[in-house]
Each structure stands twice: as structure tokens, then as C-alpha cells.
PDB file of N, CA and C in Angstrom:
ATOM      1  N   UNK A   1     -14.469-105.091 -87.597  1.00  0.00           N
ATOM      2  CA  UNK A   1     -15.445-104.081 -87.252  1.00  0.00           C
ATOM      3  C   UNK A   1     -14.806-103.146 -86.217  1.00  0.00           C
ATOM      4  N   UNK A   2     -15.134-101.771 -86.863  1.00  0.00           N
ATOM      5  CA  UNK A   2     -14.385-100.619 -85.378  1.00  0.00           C
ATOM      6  C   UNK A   2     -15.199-101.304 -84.304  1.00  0.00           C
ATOM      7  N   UNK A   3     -14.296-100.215 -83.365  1.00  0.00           N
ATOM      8  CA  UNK A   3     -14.956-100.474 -81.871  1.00  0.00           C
ATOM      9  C   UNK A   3     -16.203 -99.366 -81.509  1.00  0.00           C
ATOM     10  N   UNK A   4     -16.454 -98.358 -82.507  1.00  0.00           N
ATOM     11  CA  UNK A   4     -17.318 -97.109 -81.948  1.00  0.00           C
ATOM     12  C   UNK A   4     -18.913 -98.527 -83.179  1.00  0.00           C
ATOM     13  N   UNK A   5     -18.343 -98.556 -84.273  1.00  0.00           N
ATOM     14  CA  UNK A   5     -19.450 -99.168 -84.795  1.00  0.00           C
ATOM     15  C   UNK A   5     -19.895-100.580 -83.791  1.00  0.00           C
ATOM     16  N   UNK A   6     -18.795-101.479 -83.234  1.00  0.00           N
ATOM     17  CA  UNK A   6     -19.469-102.500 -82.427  1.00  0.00           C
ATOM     18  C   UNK A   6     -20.515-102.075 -81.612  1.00  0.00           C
ATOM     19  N   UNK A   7     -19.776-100.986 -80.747  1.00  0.00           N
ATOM     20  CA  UNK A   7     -20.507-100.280 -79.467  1.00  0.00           C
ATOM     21  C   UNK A   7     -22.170 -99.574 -80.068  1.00  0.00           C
ATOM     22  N   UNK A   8     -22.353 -99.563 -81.147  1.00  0.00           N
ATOM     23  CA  UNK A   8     -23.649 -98.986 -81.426  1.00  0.00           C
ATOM     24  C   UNK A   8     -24.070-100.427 -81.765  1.00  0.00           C
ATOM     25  N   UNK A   9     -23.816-101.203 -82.357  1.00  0.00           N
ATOM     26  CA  UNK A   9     -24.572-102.026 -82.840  1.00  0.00           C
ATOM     27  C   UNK A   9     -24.913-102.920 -81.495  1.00  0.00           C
ATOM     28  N   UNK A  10     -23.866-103.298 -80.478  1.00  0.00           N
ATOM     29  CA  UNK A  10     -24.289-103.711 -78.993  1.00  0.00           C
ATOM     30  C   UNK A  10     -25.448-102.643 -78.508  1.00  0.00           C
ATOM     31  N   UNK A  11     -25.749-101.294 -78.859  1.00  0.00           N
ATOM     32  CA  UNK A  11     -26.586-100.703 -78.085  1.00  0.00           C
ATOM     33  C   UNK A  11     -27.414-100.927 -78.554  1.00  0.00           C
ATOM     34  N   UNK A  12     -28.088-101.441 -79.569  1.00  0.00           N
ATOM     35  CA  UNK A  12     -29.340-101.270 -80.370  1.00  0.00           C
ATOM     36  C   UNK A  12     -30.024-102.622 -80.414  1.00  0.00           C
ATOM     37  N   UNK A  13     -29.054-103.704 -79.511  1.00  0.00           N
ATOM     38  CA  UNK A  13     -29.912-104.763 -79.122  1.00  0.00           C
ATOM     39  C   UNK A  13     -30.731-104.663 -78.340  1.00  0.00           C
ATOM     40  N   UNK A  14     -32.012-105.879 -78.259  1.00  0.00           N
ATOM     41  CA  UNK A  14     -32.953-105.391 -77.533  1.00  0.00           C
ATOM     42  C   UNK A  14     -32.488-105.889 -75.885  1.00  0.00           C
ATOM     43  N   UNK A  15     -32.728-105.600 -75.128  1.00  0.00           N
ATOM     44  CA  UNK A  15     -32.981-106.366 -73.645  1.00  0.00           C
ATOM     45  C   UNK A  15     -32.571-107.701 -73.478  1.00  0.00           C
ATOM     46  N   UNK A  16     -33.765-108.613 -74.316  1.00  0.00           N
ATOM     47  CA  UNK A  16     -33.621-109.954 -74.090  1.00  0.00           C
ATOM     48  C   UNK A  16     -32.272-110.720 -75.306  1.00  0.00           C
ATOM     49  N   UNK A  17     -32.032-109.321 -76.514  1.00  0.00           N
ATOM     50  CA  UNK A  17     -30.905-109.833 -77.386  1.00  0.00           C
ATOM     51  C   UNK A  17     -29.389-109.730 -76.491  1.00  0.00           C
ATOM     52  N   UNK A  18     -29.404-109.321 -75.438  1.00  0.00           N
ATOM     53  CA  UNK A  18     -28.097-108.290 -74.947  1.00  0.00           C
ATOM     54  C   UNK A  18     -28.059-109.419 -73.784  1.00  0.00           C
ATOM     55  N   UNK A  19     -29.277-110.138 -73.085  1.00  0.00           N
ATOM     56  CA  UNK A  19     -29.185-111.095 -71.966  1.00  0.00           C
ATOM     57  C   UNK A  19     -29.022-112.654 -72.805  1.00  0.00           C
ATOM     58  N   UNK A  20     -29.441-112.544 -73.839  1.00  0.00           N
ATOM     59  CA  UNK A  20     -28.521-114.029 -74.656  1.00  0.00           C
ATOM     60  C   UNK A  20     -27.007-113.508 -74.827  1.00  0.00           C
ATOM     61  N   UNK A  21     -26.861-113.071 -75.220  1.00  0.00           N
ATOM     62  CA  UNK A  21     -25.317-112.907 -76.120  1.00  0.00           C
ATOM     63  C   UNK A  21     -24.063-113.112 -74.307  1.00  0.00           C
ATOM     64  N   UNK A  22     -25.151-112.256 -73.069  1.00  0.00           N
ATOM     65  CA  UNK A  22     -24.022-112.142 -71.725  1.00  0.00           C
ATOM     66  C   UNK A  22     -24.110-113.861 -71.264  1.00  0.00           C
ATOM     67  N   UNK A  23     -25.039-114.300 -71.387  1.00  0.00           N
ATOM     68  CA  UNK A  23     -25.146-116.112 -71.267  1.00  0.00           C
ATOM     69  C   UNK A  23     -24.348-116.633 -72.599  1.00  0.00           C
ATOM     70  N   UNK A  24     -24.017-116.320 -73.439  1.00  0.00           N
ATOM     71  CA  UNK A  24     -23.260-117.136 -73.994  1.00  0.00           C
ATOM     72  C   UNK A  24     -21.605-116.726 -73.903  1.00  0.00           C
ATOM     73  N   UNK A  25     -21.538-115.649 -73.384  1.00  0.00           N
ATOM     74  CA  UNK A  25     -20.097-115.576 -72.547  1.00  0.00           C
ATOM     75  C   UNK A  25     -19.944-115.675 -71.156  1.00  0.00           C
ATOM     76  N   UNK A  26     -21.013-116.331 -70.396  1.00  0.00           N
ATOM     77  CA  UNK A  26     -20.624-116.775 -68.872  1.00  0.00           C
ATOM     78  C   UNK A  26     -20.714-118.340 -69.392  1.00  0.00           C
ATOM     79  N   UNK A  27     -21.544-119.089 -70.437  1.00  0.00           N
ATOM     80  CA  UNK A  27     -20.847-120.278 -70.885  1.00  0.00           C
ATOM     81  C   UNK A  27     -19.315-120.767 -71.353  1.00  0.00           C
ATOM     82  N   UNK A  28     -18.963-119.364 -71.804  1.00  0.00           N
ATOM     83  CA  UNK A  28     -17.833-119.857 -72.885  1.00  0.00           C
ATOM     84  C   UNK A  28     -16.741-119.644 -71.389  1.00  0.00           C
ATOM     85  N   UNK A  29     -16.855-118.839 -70.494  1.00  0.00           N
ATOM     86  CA  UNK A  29     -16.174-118.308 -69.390  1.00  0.00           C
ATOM     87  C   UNK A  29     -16.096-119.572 -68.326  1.00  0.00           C
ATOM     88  N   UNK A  30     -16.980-120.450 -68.526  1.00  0.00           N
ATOM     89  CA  UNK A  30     -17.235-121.457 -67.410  1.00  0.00           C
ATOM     90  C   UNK A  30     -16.593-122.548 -68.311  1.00  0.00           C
ATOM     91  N   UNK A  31     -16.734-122.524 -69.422  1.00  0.00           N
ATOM     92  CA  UNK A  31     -15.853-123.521 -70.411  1.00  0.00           C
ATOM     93  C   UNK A  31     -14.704-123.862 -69.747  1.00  0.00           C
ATOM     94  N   UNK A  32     -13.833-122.446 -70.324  1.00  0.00           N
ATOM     95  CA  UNK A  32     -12.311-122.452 -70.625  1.00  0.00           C
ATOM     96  C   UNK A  32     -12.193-122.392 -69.202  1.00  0.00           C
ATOM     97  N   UNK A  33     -12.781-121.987 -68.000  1.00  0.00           N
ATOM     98  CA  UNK A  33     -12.405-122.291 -66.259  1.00  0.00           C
ATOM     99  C   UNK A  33     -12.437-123.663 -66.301  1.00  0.00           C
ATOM    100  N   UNK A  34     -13.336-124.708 -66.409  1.00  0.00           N
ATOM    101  CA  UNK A  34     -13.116-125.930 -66.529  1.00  0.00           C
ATOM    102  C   UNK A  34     -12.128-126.491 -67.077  1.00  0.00           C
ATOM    103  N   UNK A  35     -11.967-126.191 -68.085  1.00  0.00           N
ATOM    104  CA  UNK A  35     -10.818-126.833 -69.349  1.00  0.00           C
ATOM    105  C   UNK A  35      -9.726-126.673 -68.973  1.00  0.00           C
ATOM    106  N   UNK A  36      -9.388-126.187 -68.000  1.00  0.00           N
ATOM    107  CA  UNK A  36      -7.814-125.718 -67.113  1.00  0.00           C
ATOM    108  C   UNK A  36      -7.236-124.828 -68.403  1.00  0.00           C
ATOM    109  N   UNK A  37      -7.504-124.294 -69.333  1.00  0.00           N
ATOM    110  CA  UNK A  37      -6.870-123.273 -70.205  1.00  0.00           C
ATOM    111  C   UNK A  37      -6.472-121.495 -69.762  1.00  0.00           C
ATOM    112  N   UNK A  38      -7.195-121.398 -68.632  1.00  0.00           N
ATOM    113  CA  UNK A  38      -7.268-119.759 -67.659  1.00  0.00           C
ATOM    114  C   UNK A  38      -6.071-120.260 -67.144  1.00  0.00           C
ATOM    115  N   UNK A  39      -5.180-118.889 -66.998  1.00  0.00           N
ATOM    116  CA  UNK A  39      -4.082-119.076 -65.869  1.00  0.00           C
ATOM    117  C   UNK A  39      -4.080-118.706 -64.549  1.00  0.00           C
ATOM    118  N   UNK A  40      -3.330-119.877 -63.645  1.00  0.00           N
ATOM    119  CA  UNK A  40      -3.725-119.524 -62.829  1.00  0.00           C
ATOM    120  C   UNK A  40      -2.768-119.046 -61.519  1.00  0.00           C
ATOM    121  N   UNK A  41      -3.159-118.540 -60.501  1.00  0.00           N
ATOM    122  CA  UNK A  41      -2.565-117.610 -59.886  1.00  0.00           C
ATOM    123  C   UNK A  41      -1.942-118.492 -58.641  1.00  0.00           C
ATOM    124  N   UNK A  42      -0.790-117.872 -58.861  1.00  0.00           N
ATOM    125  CA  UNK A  42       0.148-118.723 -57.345  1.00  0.00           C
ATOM    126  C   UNK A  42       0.893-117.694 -57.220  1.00  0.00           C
ATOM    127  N   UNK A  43       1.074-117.394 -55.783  1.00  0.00           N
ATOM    128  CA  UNK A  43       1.226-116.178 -54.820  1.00  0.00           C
ATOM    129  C   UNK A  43       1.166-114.907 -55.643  1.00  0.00           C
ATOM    130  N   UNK A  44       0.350-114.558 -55.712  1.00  0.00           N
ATOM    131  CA  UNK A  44      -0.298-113.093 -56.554  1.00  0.00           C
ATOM    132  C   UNK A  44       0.179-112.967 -58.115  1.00  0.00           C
ATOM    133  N   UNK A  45       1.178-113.889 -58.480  1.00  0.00           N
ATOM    134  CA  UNK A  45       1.290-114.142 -59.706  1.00  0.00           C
ATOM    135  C   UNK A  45       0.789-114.708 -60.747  1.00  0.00           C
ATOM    136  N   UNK A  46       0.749-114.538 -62.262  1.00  0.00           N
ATOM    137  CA  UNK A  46      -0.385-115.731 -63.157  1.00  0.00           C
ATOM    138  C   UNK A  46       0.824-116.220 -63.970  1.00  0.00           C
ATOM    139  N   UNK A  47       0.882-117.535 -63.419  1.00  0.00           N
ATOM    140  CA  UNK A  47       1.590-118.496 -64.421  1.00  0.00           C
ATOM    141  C   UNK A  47       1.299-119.433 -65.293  1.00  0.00           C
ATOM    142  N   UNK A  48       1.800-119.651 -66.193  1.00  0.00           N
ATOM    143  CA  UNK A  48       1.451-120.217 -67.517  1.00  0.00           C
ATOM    144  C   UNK A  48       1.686-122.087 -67.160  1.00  0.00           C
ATOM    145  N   UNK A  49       1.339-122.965 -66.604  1.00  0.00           N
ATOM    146  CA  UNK A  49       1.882-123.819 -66.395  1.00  0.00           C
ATOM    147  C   UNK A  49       2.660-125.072 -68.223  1.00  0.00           C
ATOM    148  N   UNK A  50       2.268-124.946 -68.773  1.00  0.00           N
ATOM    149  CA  UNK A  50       2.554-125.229 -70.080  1.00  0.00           C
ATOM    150  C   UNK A  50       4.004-124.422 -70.413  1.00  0.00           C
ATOM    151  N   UNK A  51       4.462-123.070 -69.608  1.00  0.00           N
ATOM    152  CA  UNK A  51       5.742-122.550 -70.020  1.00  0.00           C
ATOM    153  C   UNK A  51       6.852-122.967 -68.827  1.00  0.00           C
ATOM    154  N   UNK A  52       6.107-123.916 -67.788  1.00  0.00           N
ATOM    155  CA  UNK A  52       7.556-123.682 -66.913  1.00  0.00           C
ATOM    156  C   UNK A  52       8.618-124.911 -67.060  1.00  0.00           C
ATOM    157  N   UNK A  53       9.816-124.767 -66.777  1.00  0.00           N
ATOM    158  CA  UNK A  53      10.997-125.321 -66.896  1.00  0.00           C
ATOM    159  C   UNK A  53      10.576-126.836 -66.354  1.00  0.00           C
ATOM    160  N   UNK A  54      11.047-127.669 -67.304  1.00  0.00           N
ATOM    161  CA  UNK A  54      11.061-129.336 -66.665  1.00  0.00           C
ATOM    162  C   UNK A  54      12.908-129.149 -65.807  1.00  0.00           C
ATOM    163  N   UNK A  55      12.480-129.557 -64.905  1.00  0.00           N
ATOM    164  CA  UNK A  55      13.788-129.742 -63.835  1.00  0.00           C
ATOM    165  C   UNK A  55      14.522-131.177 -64.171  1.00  0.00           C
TER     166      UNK A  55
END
């Protein structure tokens, strides 16, 4: 789906359709923060811990 057709079809939800859909991405957001899958930041950098070198 384009992005101009998403963006209308997101506008034409109602209120309470547009406040389900943002709760089911602060679930899926609180998921993958739990799940240690987000990368995370050590000294202003985002590292992948799954890519770094075994010593």
C-alpha cells in the first residue's frame, strides 16, 4: 500500500479506531523493550550486541 493512500486511510479512522491501533504499538514497543531485541546504547552509540567480536 502507498504511503499517500495509508495516510488517508489512517485519517478516516474514527477517534476511538486511531486510540486502539496507538495501544497496540505501545504493546508491541513494550514487547520488543522487554525481549532485549532494541539496541542498545553505550556511550552515545547503538550497538548490536549479537554482532560483537568473541575475544
Amino acid at each position: 500500500m502507498s504511503k499517500p493512500r495509508m495516510r488517508a486511510r489512517q485519517a478516516a479512522l474514527s477517534f476511538s479506531e486511531k486510540i486502539k491501533v496507538l495501544e497496540k504499538l505501545r504493546d508491541r514497543d513494550r514487547a520488543i523493550a522487554a525481549s532485549g531485541l532494541r539496541a542498545k546504547a553505550e556511550k552515545g552509540d547503538l550497538t548490536l550486541p549479537h554482532l560483537k567480536r568473541i575475544k
